[in-house]
C-alpha atoms as a PDB file:
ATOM      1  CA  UNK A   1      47.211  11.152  -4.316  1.00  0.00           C
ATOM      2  CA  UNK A   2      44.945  13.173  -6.545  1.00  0.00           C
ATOM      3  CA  UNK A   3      40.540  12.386  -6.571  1.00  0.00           C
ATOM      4  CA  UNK A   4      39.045  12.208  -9.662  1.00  0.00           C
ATOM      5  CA  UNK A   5      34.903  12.654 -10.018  1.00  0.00           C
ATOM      6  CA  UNK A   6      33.480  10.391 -11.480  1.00  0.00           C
ATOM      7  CA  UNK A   7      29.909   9.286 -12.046  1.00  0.00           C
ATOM      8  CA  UNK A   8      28.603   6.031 -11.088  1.00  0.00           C
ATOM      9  CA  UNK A   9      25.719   3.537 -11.350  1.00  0.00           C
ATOM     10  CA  UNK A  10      24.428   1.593  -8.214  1.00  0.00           C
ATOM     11  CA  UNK A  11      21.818  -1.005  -8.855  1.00  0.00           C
ATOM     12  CA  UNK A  12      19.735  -1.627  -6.593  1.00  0.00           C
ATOM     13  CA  UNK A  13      16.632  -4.214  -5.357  1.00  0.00           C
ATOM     14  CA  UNK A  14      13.767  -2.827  -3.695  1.00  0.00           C
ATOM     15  CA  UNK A  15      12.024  -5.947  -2.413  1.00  0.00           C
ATOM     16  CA  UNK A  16       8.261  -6.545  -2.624  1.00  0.00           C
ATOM     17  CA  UNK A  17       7.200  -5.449   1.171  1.00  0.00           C
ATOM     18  CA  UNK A  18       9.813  -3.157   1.569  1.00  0.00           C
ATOM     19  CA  UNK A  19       8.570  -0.510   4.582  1.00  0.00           C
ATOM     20  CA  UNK A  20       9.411   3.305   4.494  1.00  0.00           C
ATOM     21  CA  UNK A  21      12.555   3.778   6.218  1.00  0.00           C
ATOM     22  CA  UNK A  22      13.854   0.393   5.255  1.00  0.00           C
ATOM     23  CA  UNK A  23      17.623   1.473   4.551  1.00  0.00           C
ATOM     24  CA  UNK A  24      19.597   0.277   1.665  1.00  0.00           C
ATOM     25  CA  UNK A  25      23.480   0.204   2.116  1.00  0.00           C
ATOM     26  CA  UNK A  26      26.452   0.443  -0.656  1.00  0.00           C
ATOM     27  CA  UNK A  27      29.465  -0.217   1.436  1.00  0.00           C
ATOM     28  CA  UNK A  28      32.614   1.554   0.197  1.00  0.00           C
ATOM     29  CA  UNK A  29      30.707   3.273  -2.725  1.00  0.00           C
ATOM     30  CA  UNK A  30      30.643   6.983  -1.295  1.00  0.00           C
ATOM     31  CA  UNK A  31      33.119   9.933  -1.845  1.00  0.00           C
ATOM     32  CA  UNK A  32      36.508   9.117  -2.028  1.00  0.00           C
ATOM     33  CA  UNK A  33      39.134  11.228  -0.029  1.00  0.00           C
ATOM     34  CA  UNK A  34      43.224  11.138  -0.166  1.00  0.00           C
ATOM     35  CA  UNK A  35      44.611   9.054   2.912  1.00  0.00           C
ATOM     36  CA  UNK A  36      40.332   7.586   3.393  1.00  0.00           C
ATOM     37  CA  UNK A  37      38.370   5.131   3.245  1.00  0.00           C
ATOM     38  CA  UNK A  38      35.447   5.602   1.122  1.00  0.00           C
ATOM     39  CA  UNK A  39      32.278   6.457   2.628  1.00  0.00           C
ATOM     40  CA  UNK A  40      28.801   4.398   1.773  1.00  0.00           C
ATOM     41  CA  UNK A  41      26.156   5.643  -0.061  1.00  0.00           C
ATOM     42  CA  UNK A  42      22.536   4.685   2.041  1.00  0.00           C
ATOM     43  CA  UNK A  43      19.525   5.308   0.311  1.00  0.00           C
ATOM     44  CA  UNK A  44      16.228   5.379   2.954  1.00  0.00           C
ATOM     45  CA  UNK A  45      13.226   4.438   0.829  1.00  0.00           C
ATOM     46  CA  UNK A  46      10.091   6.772   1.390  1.00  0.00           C
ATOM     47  CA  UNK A  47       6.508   5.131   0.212  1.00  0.00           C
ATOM     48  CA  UNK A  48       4.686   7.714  -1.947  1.00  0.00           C
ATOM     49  CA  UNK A  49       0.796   7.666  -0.955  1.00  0.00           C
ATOM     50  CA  UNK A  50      -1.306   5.781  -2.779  1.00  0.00           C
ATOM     51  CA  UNK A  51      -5.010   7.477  -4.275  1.00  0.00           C
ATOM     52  CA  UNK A  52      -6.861   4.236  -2.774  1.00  0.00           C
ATOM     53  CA  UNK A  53      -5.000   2.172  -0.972  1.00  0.00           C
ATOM     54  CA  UNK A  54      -3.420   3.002   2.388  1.00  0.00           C
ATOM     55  CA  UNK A  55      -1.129   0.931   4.136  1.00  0.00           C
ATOM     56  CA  UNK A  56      -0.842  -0.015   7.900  1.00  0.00           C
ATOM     57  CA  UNK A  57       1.843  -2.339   7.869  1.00  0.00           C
ATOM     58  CA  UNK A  58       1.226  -5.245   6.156  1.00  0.00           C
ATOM     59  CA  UNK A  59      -2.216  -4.434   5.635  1.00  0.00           C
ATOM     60  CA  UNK A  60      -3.971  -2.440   3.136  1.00  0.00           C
ATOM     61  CA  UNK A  61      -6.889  -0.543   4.187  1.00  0.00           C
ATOM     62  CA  UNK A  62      -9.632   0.813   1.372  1.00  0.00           C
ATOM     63  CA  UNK A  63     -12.886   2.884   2.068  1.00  0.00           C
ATOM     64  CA  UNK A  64     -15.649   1.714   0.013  1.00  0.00           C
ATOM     65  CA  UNK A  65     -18.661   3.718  -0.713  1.00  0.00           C
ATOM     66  CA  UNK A  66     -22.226   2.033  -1.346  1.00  0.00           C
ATOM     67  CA  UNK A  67     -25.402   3.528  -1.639  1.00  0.00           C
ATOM     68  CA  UNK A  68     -28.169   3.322   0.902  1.00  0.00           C
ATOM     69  CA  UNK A  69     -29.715   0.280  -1.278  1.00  0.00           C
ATOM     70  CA  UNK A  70     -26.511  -1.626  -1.155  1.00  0.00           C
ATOM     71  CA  UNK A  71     -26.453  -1.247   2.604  1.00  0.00           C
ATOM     72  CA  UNK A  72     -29.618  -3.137   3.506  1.00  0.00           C
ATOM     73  CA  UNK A  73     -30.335  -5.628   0.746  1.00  0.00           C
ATOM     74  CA  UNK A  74     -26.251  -6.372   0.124  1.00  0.00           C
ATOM     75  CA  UNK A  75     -24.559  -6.277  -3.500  1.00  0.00           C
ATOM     76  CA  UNK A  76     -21.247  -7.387  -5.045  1.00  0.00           C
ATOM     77  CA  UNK A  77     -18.356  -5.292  -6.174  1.00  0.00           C
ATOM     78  CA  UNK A  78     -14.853  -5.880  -6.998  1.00  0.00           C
ATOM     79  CA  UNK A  79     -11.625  -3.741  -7.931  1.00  0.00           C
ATOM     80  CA  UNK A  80      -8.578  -4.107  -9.026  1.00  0.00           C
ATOM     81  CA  UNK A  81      -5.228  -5.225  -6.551  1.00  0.00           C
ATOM     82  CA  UNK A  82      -1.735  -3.673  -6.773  1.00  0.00           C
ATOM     83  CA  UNK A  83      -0.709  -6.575  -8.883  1.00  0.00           C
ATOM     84  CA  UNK A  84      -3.551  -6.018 -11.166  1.00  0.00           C
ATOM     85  CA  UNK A  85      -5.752  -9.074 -10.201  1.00  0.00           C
ATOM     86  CA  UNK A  86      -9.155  -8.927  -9.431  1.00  0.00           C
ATOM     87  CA  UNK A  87     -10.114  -8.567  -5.963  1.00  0.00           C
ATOM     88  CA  UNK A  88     -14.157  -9.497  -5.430  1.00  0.00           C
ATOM     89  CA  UNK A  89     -16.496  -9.505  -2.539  1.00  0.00           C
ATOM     90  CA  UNK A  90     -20.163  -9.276  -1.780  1.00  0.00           C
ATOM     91  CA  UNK A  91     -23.131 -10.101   0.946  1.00  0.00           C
ATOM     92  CA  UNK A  92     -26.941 -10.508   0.820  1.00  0.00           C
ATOM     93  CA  UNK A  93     -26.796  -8.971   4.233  1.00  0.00           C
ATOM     94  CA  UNK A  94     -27.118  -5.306   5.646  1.00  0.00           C
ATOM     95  CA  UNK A  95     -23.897  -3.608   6.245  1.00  0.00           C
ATOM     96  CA  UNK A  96     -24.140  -0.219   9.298  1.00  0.00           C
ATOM     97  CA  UNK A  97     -21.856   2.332   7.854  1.00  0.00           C
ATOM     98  CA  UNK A  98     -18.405   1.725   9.410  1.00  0.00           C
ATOM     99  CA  UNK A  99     -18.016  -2.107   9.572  1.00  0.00           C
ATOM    100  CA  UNK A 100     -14.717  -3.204   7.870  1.00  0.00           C
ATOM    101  CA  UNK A 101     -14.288  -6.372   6.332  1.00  0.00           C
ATOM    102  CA  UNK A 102     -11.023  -8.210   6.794  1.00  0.00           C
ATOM    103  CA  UNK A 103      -9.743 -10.332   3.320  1.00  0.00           C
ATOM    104  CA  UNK A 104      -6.878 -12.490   4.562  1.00  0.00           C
ATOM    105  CA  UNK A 105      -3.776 -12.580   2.286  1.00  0.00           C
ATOM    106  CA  UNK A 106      -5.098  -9.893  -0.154  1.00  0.00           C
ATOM    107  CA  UNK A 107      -2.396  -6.847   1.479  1.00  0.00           C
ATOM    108  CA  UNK A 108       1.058  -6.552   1.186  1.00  0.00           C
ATOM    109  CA  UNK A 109       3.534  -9.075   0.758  1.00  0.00           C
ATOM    110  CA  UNK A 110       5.785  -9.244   4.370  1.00  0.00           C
ATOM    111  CA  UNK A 111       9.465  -8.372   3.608  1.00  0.00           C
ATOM    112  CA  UNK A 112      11.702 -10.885   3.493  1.00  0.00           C
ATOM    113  CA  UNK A 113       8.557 -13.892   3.716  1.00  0.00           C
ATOM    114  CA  UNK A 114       7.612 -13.553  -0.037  1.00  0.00           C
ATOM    115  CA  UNK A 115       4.833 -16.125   0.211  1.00  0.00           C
ATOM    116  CA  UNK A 116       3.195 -14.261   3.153  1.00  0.00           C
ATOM    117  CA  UNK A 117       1.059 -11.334   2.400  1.00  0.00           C
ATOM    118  CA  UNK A 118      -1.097  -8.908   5.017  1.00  0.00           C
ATOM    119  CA  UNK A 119      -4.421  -8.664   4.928  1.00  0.00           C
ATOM    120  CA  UNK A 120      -7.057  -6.111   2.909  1.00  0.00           C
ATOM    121  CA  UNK A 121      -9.554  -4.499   5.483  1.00  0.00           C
ATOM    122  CA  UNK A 122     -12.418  -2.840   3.502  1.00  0.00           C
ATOM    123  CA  UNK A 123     -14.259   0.098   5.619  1.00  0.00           C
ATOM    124  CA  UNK A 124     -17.690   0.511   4.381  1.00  0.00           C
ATOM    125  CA  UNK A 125     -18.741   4.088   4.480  1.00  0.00           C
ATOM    126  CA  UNK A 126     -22.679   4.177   3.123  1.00  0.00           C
ATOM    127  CA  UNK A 127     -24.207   6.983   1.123  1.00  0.00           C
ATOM    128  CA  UNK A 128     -27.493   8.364   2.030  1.00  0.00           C
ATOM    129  CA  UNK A 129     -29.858   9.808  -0.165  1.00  0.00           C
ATOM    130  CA  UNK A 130     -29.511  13.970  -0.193  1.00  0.00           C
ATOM    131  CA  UNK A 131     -32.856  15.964  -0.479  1.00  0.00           C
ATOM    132  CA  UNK A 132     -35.901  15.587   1.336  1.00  0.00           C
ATOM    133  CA  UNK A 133     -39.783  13.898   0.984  1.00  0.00           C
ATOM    134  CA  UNK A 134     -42.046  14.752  -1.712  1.00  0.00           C
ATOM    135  CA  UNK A 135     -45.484  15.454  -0.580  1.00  0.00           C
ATOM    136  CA  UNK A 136     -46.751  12.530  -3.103  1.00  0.00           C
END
C-alpha cells in the first residue's frame, strides 16, 4: 500500500482564556504510514507578549505612570481593554509609588468558565520632577 502527500486543513478553536501550553489535539490527522495508524497532529499554543498588558494567570497586570501632581491630589484616567472597551478609574486621594489597585472582573476570561474573568491589578509607578531648585 502506496502513501500519497497530501496537504490538509485543520480548523481549529482557540478559546477565550486559553493559557500557554494549553495543547490542542487532532486525533488520527498526522502522517500516514503503510501497515499504521496515523499519528495526531498537537499544536501547543505559545502567548506572544503583550506591549502593556502582562498576564499572571487570569489576571492582567498594567504599570501606570502619573506625575508627582497626580500622586498627592488624585486624578482620573482610563485606557482601553483587550476587547476594546473602556476601562476607567480615578481617586481624590494620594497614591505612594508602588500601590496596585485590584479591578475585579476586568482580566482575562477563565478557560472553559466564559462568564468568569480575572482581575486587572494596576501598579502605580509615580514620576518625579527631574532638575533641581531655582534660586527664585
Amino acid at each position: 500500500e502506496k502513501c500519497q502527500k497530501e496537504t490538509r486543513t485543520l480548523d481549529l478553536l482557540i478559546e477565550k482564556g486559553a493559557h500557554s501550553g494549553e495543547e490542542l489535539l487532532f486525533k488520527g490527522q498526522g502522517n500516514r504510514h503503510p501497515h499504521k495508524l496515523p499519528g495526531d497532529v498537537v499544536i501547543q499554543i505559545k502567548e506572544q507578549p503583550h506591549g502593556f498588558f502582562k498576564r499572571s494567570g487570569d489576571d492582567l497586570l498594567v504599570t501606570w505612570k502619573i506625575t508627582l501632581t497626580e500622586a498627592l491630589v488624585g486624578g482620573e484616567w482610563s485606557f482601553e481593554a483587550l476587547d476594546g472597551h473602556e476601562i476607567k478609574f480615578g481617586t481624590e486621594a494620594v497614591t505612594k509609588p508602588g500601590t496596585t489597585w485590584r479591578i475585579a472582573g476586568e482580566g482575562m476570561p477563565v478557560h472553559n468558565f466564559p462568564s468568569e474573568s480575572g482581575d486587572l491589578l494596576v501598579t502605580f509607578e509615580v514620576e518625579f520632577p527631574t532638575g533641581g531648585l531655582t534660586p527664585d
